[in-house]
Protein backbone atom coordinates (compact mmCIF):
# COMPACT_ATOMS: atom_id res chain seq x y z
CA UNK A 1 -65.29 33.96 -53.78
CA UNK A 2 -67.66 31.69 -53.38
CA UNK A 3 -66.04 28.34 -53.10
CA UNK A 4 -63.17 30.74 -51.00
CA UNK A 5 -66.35 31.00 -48.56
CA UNK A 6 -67.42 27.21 -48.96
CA UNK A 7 -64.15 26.49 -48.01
CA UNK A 8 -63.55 28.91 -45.26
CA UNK A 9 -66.73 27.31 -43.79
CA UNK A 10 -65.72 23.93 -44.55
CA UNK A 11 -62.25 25.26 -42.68
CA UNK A 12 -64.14 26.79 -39.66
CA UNK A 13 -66.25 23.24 -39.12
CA UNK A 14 -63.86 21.16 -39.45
CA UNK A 15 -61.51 22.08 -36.78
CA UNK A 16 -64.72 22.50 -34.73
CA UNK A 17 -65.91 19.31 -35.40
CA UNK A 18 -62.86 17.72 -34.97
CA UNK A 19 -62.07 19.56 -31.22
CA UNK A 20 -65.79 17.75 -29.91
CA UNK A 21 -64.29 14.55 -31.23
CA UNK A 22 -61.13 14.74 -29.57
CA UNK A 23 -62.79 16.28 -26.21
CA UNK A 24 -65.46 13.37 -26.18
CA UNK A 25 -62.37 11.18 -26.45
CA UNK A 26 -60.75 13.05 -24.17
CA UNK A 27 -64.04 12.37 -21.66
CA UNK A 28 -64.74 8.92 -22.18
CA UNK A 29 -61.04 7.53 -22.09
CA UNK A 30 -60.14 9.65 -19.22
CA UNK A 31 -63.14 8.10 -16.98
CA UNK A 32 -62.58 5.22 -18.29
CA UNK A 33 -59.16 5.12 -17.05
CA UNK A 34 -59.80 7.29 -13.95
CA UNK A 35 -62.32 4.37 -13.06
CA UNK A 36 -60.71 1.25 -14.16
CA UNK A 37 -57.34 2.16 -14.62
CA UNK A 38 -55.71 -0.39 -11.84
CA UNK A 39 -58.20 -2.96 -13.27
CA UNK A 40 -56.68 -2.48 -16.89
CA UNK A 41 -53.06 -2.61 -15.91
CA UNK A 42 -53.34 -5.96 -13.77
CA UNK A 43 -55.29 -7.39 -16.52
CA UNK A 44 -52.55 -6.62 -19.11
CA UNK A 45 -50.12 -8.13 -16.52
CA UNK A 46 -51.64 -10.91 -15.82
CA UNK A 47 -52.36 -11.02 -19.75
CA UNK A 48 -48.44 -10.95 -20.81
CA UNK A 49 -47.25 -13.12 -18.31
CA UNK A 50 -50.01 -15.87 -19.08
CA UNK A 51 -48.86 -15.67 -22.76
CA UNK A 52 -45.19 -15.96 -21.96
CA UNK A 53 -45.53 -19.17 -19.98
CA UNK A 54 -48.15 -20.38 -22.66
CA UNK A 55 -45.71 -20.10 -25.11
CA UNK A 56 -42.94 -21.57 -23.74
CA UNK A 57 -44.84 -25.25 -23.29
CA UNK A 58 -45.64 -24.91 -26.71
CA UNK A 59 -42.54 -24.37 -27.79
CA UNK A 60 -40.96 -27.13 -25.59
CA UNK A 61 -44.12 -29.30 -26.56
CA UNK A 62 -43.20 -28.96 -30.45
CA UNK A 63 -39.44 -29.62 -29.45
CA UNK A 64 -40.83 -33.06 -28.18
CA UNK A 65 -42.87 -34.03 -30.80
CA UNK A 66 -39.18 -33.12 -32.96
CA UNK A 67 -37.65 -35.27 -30.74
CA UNK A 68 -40.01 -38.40 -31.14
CA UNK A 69 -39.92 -38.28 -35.19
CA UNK A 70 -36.10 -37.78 -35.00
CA UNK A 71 -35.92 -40.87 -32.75
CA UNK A 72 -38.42 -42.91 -34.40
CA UNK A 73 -36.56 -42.25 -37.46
CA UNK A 74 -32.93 -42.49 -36.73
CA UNK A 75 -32.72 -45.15 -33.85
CA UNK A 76 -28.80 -46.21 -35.03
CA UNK A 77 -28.03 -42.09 -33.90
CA UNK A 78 -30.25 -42.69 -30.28
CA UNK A 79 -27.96 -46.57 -29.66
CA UNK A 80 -24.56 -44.54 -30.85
CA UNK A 81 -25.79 -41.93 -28.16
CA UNK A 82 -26.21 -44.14 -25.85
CA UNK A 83 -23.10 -45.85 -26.41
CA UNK A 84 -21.12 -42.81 -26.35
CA UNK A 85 -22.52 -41.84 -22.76
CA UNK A 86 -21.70 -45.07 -21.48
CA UNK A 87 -18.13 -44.91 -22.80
CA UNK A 88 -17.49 -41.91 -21.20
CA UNK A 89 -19.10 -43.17 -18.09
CA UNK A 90 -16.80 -46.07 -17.86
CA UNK A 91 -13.89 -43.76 -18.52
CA UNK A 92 -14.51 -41.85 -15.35
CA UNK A 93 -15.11 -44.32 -13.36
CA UNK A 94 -11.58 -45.75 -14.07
CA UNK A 95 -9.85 -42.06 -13.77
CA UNK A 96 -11.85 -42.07 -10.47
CA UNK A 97 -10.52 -45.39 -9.12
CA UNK A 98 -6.95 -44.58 -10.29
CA UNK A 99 -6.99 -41.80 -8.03
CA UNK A 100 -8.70 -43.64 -5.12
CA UNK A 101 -5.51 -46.08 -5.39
CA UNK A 102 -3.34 -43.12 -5.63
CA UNK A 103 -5.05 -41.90 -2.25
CA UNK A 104 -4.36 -45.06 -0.79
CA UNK A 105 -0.86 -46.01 -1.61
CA UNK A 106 -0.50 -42.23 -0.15
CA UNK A 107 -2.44 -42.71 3.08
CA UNK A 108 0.09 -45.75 3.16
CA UNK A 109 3.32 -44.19 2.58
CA UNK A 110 2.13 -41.61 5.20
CA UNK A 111 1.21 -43.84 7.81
CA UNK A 112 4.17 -45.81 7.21
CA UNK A 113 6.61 -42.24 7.72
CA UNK A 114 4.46 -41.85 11.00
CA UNK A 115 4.51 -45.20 12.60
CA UNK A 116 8.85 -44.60 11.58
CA UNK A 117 9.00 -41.50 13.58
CA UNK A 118 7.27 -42.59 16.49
CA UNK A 119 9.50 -45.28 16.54
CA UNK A 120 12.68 -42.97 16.34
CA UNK A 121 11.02 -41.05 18.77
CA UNK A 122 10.74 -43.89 21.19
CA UNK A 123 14.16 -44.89 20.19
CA UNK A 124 15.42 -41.07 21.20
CA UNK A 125 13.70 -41.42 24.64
CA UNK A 126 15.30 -44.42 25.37
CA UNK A 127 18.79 -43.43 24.55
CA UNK A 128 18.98 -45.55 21.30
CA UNK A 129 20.19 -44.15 18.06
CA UNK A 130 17.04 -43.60 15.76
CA UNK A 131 20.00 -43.30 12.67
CA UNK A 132 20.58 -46.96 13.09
CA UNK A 133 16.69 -47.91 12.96
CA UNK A 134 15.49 -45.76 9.91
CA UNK A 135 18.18 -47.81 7.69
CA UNK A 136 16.85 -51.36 8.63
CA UNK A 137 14.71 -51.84 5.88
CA UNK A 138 17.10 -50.61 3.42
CA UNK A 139 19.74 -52.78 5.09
CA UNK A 140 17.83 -56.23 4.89
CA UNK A 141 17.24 -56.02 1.00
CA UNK A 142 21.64 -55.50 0.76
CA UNK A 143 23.61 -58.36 2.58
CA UNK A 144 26.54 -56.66 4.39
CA UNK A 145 28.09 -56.60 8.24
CA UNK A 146 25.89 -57.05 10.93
CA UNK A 147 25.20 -53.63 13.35
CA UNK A 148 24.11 -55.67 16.68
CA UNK A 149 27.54 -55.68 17.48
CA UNK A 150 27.92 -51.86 17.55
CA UNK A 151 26.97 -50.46 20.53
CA UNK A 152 25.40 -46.38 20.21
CA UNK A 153 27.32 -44.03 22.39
CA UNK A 154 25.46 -42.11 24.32
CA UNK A 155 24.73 -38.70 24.42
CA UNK A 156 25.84 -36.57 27.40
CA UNK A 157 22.81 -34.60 29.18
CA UNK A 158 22.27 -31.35 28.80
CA UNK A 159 22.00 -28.99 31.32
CA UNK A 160 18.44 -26.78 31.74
CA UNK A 161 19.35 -23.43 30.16
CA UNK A 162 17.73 -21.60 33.30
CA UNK A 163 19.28 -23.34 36.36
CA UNK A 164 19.09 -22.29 40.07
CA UNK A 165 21.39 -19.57 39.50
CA UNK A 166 19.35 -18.23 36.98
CA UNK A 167 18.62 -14.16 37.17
CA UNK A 168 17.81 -12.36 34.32
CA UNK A 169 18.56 -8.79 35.05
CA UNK A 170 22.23 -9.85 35.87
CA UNK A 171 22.85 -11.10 32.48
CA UNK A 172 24.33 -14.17 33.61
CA UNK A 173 22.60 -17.95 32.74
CA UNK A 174 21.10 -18.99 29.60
CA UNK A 175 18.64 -16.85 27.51
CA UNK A 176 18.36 -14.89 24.44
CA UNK A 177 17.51 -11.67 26.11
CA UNK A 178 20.09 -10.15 29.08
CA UNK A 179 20.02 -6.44 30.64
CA UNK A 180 22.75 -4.22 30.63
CA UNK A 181 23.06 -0.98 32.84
CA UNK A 182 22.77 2.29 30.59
CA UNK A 183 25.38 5.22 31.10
CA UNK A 184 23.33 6.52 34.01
CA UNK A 185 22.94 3.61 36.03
CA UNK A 186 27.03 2.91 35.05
CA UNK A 187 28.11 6.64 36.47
CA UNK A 188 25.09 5.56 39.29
CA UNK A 189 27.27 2.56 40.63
CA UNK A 190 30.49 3.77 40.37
CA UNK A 191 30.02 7.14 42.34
CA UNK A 192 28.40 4.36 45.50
CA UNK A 193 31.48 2.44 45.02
CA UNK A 194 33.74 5.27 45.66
CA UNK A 195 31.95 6.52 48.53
């Protein structure tokens, strides 16, 4: 019984002993952080973020130094590298002339289609056939009859689809749209015109 009691008192301490330890714990950290708490967590920031850039030079400083003893080592790899960048350089800049002369022979062809239709255009005002004009070239290249001798006929004029007599609640003249009299207005004018 008695080591039960040496025990029991060894028991009873213990938990005693333990409870000030965690209560001055409690107390000193809790201050601590009650005072400096804001302090701390900047600090750790400022800490984590100085470490993160920190590391990254080092690590791009080692890739460097990799870099150097690769070169020094292995110059035929750096001229082949070098080669191979001015290759495809050189290739570009052909694919990007070949479509600069593309562009122009285009720009051509269009301005060539636009100087023909103002000239048909032209043509059409005067009272010339613009048919006649647009096969010139093609004529020139093949030998065959001459056209100055035939003589365009000339198109009648037309008349303005909304003359003088134009009224468009009559129905009569040109037009897409025309009125017609409903039922109503039919029954309307025929009772006046028996009256």
């Amino acid at each position: 019984m008695a080591a039960m009691e040496r025990d029991g008192e060894l028991l009873s301490t213990r938990p005693a002993f333990e409870t000030e330890g965690l209560r001055f714990l409690h107390v000193t950290v809790g201050s601590l952080l009650a005072t400096y708490g804001w302090y701390i967590v900047f600090s750790c920031v400022l800490l984590y973020v100085v470490f993160q850039k920190l590391s990254t030079r080092l690590r791009a400083l080692r890739q460097r130094q990799l870099d150097r003893a690769a070169a020094a080592v292995e110059p035929d790899i750096v001229v082949k590298r070098q080669e191979a960048v001015a290759a495809a350089r050189l290739k570009m800049q052909e694919e990007l002339n070949a479509q600069a002369e593309k562009h122009k022979e285009k720009l051509k062809q269009l301005e060539e289609e636009r100087r023909q239709k103002i000239e048909m255009w032209d043509n059409m005002q005067e009272g010339k056939s613009y048919k006649g004009n647009a096969r010139k070239p093609q004529e020139e290249d093949s030998p065959g009859p001459s056209t100055s001798s035939v003589i365009p006929k000339r198109k009648p004029d037309r008349k303005p689809l909304r003359g003088g007599g134009y009224n468009p609640l009559s129905g009569e003249g040109g037009g897409t749209c025309s009125w017609r009299p409903g039922r109503r207005e039919m029954r309307l004018a025929s009772g006046r015109e028996l009256q």
